[in-house]
PDB file of N, CA and C in Angstrom:
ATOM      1  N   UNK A   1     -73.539 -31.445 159.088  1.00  0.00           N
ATOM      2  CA  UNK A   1     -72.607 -30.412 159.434  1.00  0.00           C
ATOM      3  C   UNK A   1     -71.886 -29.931 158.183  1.00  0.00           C
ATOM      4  N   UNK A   2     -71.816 -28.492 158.219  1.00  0.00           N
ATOM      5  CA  UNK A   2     -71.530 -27.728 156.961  1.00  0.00           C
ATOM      6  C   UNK A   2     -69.742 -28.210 157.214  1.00  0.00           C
ATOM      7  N   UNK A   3     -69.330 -28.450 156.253  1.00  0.00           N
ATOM      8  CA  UNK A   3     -67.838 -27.861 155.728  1.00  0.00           C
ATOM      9  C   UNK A   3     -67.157 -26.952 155.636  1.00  0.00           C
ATOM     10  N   UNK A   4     -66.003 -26.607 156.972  1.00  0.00           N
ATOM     11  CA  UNK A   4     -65.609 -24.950 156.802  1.00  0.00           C
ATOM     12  C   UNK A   4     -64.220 -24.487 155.314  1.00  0.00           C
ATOM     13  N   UNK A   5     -64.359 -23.947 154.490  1.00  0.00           N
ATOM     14  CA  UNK A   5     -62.952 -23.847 153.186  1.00  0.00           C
ATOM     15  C   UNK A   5     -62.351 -22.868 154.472  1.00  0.00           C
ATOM     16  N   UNK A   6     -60.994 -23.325 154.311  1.00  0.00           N
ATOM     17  CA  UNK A   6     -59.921 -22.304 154.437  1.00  0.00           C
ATOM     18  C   UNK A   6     -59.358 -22.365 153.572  1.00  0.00           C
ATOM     19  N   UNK A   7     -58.897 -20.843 153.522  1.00  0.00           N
ATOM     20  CA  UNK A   7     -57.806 -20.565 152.197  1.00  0.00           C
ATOM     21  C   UNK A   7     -56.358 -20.277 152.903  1.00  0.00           C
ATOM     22  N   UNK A   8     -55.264 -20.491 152.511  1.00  0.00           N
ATOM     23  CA  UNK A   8     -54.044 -20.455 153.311  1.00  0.00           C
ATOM     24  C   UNK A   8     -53.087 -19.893 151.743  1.00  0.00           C
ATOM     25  N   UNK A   9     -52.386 -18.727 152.217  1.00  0.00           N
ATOM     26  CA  UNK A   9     -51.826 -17.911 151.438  1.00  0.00           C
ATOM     27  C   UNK A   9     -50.404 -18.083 151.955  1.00  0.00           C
ATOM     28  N   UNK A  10     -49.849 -18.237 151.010  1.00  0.00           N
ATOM     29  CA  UNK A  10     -48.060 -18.310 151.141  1.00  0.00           C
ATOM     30  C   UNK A  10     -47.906 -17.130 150.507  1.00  0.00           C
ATOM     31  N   UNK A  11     -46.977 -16.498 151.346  1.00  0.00           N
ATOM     32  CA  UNK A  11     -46.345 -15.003 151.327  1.00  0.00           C
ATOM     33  C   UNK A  11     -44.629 -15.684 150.751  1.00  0.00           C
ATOM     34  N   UNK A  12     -44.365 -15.319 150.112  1.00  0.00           N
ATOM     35  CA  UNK A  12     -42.932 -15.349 149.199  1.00  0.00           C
ATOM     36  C   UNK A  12     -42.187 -14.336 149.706  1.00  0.00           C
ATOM     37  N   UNK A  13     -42.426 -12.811 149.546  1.00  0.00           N
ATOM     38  CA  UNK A  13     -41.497 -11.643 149.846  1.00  0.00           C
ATOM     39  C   UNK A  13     -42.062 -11.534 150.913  1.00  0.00           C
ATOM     40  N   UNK A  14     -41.096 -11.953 152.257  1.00  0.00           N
ATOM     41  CA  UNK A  14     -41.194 -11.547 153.744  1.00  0.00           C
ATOM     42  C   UNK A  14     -40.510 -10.193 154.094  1.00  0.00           C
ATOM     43  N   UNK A  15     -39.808  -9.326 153.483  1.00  0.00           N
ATOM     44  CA  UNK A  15     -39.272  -7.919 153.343  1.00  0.00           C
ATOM     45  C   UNK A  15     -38.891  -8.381 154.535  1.00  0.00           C
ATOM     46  N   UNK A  16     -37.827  -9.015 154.747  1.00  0.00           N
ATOM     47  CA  UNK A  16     -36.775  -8.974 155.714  1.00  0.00           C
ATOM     48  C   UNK A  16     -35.345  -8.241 155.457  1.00  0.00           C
ATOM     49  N   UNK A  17     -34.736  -7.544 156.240  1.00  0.00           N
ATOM     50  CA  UNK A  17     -33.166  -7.291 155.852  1.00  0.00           C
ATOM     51  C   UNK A  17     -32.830  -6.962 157.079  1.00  0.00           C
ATOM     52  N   UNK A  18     -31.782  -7.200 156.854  1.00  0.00           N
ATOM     53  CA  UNK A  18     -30.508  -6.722 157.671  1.00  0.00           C
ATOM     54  C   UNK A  18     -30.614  -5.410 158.401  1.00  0.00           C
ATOM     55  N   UNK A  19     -30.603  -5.112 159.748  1.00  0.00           N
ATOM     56  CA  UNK A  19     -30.624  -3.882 160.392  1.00  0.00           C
ATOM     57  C   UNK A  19     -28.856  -2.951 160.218  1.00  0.00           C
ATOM     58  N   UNK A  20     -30.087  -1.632 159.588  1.00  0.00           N
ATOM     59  CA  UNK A  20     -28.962  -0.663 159.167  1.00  0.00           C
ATOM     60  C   UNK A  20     -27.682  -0.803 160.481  1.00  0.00           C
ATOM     61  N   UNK A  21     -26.486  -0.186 159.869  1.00  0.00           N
ATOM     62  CA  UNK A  21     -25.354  -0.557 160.755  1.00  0.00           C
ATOM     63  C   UNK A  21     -24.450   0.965 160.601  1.00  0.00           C
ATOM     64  N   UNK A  22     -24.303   1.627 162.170  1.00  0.00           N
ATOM     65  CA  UNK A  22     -23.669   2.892 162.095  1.00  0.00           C
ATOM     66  C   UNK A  22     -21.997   2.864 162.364  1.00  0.00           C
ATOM     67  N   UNK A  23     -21.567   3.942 161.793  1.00  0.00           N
ATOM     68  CA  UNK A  23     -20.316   3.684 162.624  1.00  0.00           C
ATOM     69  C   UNK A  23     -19.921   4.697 163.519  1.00  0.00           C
ATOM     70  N   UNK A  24     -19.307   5.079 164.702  1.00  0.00           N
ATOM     71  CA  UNK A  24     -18.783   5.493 165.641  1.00  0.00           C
ATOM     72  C   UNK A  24     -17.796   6.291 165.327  1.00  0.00           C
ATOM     73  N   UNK A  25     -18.068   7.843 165.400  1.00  0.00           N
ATOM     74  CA  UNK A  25     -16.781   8.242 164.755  1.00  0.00           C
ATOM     75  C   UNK A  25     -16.218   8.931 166.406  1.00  0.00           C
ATOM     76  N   UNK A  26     -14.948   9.349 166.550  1.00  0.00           N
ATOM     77  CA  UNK A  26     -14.881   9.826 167.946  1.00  0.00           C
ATOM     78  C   UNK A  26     -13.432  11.158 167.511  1.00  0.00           C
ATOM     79  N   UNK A  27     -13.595  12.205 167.382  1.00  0.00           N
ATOM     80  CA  UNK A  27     -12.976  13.835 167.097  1.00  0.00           C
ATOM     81  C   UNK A  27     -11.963  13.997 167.749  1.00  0.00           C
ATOM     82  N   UNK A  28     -10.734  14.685 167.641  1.00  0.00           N
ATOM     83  CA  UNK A  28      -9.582  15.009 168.207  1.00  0.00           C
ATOM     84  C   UNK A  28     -10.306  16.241 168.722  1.00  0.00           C
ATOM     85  N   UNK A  29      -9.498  17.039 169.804  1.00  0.00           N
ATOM     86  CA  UNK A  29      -9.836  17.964 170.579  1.00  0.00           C
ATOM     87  C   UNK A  29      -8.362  18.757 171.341  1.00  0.00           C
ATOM     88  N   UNK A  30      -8.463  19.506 171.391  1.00  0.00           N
ATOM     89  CA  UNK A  30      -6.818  19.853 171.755  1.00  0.00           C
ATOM     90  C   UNK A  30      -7.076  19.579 173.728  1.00  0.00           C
ATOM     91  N   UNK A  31      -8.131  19.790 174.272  1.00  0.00           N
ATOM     92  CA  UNK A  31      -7.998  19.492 175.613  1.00  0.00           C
ATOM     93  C   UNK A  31      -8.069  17.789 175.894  1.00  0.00           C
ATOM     94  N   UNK A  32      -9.020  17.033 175.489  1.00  0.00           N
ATOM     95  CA  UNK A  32      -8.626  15.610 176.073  1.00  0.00           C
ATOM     96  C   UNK A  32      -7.652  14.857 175.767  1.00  0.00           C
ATOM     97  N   UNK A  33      -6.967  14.497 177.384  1.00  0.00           N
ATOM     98  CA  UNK A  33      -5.778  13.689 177.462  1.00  0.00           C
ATOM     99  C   UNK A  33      -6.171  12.447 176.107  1.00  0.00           C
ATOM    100  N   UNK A  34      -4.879  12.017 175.905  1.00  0.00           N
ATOM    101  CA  UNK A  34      -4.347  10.864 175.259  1.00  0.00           C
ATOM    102  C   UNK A  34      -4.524   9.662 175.926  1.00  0.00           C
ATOM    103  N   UNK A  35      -4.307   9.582 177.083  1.00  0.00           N
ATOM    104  CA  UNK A  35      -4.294   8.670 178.492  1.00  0.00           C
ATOM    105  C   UNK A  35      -6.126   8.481 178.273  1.00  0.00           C
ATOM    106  N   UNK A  36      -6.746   9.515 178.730  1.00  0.00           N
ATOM    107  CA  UNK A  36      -8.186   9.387 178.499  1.00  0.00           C
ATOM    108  C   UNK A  36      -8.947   9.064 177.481  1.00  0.00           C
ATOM    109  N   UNK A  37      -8.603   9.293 176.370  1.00  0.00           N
ATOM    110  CA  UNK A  37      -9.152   8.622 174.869  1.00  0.00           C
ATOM    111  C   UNK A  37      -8.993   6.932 175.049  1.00  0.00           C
ATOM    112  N   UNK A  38      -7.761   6.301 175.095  1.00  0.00           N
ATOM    113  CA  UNK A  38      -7.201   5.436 175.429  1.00  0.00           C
ATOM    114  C   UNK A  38      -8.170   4.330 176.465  1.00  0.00           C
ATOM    115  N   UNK A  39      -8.206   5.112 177.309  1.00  0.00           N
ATOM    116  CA  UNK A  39      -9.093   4.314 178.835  1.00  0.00           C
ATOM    117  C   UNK A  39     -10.514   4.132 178.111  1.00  0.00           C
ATOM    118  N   UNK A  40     -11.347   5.338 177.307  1.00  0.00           N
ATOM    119  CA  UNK A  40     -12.052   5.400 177.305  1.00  0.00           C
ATOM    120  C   UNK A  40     -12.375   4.071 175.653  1.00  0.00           C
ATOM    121  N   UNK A  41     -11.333   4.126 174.963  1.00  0.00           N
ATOM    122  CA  UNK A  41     -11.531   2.980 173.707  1.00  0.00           C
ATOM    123  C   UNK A  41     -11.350   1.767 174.510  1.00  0.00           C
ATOM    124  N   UNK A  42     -10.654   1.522 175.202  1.00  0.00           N
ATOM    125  CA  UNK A  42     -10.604   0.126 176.122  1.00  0.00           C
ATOM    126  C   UNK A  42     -12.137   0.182 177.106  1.00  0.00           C
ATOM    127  N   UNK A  43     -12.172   0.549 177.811  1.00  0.00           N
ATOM    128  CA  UNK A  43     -13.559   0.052 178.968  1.00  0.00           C
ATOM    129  C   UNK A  43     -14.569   0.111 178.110  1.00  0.00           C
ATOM    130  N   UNK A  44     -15.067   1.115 177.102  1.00  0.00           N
ATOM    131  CA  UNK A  44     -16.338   1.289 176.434  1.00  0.00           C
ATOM    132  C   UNK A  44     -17.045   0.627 175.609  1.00  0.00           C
ATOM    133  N   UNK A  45     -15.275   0.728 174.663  1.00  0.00           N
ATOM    134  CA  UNK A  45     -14.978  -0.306 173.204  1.00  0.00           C
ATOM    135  C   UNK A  45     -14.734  -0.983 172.945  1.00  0.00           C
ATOM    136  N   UNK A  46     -14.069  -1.773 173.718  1.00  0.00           N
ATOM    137  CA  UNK A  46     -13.653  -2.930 174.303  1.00  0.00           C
ATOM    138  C   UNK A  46     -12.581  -3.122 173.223  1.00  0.00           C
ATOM    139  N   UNK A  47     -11.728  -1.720 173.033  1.00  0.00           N
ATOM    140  CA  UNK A  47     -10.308  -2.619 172.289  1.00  0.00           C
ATOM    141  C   UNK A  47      -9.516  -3.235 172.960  1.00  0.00           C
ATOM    142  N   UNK A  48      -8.416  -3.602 172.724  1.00  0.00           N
ATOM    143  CA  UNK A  48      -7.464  -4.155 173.394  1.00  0.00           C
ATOM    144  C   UNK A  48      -6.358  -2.798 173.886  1.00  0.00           C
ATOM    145  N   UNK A  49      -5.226  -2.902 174.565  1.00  0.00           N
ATOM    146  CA  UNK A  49      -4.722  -2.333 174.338  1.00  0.00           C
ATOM    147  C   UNK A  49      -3.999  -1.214 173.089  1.00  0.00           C
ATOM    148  N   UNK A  50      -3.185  -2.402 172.574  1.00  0.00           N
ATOM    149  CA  UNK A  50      -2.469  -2.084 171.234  1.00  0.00           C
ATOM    150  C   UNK A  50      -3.447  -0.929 170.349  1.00  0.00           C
ATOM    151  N   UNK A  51      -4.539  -2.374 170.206  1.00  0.00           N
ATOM    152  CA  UNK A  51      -5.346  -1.151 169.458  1.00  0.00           C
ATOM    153  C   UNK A  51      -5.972   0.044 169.236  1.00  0.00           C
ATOM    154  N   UNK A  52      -6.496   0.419 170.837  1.00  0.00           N
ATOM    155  CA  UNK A  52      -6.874   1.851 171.369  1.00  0.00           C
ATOM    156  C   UNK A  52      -5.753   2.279 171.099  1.00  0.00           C
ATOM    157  N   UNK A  53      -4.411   2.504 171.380  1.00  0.00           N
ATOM    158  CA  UNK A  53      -3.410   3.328 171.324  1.00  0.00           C
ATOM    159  C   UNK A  53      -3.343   3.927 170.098  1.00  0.00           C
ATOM    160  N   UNK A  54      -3.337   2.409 169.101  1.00  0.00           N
ATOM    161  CA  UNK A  54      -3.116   3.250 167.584  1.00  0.00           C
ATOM    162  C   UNK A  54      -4.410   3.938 167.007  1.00  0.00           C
ATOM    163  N   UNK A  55      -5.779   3.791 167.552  1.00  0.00           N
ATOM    164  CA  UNK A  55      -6.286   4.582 167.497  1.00  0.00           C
ATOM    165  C   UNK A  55      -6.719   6.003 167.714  1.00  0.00           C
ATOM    166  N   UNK A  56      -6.320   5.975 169.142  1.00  0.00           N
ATOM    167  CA  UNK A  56      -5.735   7.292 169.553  1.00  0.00           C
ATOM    168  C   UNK A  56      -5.096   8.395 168.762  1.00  0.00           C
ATOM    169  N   UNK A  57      -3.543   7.651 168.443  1.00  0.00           N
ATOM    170  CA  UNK A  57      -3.057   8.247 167.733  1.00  0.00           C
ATOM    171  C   UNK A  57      -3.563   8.545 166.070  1.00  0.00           C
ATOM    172  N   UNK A  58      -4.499   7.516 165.801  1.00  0.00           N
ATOM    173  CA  UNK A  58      -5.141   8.134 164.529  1.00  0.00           C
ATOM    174  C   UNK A  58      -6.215   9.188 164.364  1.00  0.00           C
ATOM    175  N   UNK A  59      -6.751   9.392 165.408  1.00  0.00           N
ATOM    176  CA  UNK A  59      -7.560  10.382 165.706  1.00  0.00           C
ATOM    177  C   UNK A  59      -6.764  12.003 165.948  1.00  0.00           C
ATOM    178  N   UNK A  60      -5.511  11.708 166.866  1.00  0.00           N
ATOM    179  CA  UNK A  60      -4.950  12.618 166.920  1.00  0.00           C
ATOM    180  C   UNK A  60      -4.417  13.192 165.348  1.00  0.00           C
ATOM    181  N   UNK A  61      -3.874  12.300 164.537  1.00  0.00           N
ATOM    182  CA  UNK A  61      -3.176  12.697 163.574  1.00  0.00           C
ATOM    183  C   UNK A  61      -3.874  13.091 162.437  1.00  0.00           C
ATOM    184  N   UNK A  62      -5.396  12.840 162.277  1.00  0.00           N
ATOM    185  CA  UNK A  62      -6.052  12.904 161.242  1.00  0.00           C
ATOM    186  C   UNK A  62      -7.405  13.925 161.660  1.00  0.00           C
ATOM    187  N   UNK A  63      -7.535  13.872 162.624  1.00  0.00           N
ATOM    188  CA  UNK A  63      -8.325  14.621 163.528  1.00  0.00           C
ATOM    189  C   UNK A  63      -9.861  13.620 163.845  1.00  0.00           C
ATOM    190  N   UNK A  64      -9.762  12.394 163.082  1.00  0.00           N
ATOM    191  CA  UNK A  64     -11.326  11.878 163.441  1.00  0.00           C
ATOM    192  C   UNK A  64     -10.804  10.389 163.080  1.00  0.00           C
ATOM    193  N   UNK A  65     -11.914   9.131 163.554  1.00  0.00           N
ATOM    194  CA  UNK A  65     -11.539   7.902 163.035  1.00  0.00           C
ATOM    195  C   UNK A  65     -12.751   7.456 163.561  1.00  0.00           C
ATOM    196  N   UNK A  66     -12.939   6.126 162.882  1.00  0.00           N
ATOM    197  CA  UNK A  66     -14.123   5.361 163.057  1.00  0.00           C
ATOM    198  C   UNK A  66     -13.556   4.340 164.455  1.00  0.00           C
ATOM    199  N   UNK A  67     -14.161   4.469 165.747  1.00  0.00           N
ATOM    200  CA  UNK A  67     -14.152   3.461 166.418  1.00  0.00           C
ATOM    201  C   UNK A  67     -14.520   2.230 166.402  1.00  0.00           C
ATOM    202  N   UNK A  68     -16.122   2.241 165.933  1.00  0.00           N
ATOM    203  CA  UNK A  68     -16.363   0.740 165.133  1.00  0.00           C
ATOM    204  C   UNK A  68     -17.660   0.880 164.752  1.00  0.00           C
ATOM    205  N   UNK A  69     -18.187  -0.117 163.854  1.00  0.00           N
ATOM    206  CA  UNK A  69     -19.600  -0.365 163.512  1.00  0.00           C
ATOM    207  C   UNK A  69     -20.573  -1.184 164.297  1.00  0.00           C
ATOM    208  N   UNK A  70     -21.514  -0.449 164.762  1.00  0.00           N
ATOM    209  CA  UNK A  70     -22.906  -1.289 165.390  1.00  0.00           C
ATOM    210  C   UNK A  70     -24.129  -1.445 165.175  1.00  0.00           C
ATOM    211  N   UNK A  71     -24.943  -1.945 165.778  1.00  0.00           N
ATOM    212  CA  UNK A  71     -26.433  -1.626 165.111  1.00  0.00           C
ATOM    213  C   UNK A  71     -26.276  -0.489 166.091  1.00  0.00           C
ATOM    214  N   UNK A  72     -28.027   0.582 165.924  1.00  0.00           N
ATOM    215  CA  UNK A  72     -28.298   1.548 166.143  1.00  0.00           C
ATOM    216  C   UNK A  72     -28.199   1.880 167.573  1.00  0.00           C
ATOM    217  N   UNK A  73     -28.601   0.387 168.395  1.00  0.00           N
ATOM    218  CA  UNK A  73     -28.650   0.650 169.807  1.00  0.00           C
ATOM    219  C   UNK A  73     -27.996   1.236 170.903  1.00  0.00           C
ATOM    220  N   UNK A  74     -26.654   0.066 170.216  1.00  0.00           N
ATOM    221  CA  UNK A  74     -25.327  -0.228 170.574  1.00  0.00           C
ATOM    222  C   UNK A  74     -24.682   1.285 170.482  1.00  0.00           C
ATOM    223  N   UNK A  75     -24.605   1.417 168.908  1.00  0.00           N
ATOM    224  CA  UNK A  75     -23.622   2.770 168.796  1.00  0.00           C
ATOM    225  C   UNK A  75     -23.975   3.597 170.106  1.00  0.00           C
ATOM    226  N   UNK A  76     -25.585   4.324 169.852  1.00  0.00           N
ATOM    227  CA  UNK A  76     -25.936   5.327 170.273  1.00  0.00           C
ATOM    228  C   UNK A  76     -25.945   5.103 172.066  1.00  0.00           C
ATOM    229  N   UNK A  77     -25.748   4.194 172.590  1.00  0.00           N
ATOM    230  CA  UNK A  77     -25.699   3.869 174.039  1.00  0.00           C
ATOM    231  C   UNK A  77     -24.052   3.804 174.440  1.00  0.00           C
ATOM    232  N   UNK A  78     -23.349   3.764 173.379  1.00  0.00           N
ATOM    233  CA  UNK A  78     -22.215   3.449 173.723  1.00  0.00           C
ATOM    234  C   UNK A  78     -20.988   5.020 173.667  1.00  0.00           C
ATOM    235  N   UNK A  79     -21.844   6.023 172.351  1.00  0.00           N
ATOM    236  CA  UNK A  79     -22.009   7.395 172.261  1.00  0.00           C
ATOM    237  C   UNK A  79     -22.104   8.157 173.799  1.00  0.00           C
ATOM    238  N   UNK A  80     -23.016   7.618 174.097  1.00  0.00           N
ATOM    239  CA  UNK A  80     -23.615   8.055 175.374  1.00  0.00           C
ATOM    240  C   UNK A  80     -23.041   8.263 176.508  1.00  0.00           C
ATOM    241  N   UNK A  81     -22.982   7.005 176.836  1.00  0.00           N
ATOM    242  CA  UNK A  81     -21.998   6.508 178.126  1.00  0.00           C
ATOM    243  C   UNK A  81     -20.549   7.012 177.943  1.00  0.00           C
ATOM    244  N   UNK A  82     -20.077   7.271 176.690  1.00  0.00           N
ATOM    245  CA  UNK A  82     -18.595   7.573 176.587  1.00  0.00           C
ATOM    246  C   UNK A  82     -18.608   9.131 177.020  1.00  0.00           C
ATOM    247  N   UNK A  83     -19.784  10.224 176.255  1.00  0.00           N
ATOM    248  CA  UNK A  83     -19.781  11.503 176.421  1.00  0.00           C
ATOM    249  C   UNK A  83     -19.515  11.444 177.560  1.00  0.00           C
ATOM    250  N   UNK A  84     -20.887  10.900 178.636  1.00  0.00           N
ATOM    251  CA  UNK A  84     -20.778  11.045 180.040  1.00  0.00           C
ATOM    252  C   UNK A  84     -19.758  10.911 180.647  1.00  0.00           C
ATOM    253  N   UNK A  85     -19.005  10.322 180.093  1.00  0.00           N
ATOM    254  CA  UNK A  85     -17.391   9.887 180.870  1.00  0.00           C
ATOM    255  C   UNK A  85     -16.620  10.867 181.240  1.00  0.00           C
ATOM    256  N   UNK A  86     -16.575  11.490 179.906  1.00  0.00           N
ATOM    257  CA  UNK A  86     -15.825  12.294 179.710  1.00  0.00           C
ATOM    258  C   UNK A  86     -16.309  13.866 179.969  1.00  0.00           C
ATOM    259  N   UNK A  87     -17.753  14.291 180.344  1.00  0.00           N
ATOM    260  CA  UNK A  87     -18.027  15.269 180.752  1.00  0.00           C
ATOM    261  C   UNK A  87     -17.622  14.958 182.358  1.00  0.00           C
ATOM    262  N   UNK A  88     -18.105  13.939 183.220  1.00  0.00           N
ATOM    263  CA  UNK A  88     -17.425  14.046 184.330  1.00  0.00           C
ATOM    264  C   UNK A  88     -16.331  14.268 184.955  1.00  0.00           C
ATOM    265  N   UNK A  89     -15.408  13.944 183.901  1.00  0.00           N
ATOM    266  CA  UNK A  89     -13.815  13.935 183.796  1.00  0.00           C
ATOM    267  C   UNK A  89     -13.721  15.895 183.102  1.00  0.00           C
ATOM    268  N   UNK A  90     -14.845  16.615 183.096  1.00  0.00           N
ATOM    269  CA  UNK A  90     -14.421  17.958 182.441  1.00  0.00           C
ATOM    270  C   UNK A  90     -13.405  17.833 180.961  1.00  0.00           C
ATOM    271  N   UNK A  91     -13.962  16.939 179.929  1.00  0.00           N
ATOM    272  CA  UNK A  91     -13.302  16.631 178.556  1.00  0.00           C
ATOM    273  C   UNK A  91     -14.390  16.996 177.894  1.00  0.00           C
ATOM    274  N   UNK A  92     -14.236  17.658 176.534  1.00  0.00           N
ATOM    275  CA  UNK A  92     -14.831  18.082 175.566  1.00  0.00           C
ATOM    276  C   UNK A  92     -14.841  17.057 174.521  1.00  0.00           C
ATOM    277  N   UNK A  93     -14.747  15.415 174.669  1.00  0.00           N
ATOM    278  CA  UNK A  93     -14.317  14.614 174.095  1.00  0.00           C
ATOM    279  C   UNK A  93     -15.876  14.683 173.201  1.00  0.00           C
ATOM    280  N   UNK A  94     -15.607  14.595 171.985  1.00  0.00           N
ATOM    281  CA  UNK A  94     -16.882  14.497 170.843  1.00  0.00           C
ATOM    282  C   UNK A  94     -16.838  13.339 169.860  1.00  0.00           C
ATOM    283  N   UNK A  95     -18.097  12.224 170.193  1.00  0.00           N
ATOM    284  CA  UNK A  95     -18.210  11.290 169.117  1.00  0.00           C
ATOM    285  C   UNK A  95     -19.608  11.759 168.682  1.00  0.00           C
ATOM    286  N   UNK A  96     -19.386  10.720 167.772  1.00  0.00           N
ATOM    287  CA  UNK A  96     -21.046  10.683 166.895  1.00  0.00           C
ATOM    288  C   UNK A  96     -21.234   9.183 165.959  1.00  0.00           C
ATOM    289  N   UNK A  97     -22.508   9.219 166.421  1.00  0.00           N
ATOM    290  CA  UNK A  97     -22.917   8.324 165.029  1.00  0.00           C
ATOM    291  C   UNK A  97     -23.186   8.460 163.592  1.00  0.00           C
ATOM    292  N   UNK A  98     -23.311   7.742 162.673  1.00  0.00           N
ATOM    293  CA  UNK A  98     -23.761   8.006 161.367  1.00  0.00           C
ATOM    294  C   UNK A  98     -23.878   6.760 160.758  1.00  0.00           C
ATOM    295  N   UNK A  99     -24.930   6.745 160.108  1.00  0.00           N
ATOM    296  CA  UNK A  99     -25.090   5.240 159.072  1.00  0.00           C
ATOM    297  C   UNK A  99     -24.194   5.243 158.503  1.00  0.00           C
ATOM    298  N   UNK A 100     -23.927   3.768 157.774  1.00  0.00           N
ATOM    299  CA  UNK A 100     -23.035   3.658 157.035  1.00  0.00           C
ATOM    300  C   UNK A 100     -22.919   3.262 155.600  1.00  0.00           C
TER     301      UNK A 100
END
């Protein structure tokens, strides 16, 4: 019986990294309530109180702010579900994603 050679190759550079990470930006608007930004950084975003508020108000005062950083999935599902919220509610509320 013949002898089978295997050759067995070790790979060194596995080109692994880190999945790109976006952040959440969410726009002031002169029609959506304050109350509604608010509800909508708490149930979606899961801030806390305190913190949706002062976000709120940083959005109001600056006109834009980063809600938070996610992978791609996350942001863009979470983009999503918030628009919808707020189109049902008749709000012109505008986020977006963008790498970071």
């Amino acid at each position: 019986m013949a002898k089978q050679q295997t050759s067995v190759r070790n790979r060194t550079n596995v080109g692994l990294r880190e999945p790109r990470r976006y952040k959440v930006i969410i726009y002031n608007d002169d029609f959506t309530t304050m109350e509604f930004v608010v509800h909508i950084l708490h149930s979606i975003f899961y801030k806390n109180p305190s913190e949706a508020e002062a976000l709120m108000l940083d959005v109001h005062e600056r006109g834009s702010a980063v809600v938070g950083v996610y992978s791609y999935d996350i942001a863009t599902s979470r983009v999503r579900k918030a628009t919808m919220l707020a189109r049902e509610q008749n709000f012109p509320l505008r986020l977006e994603c963008k790498p970071e």
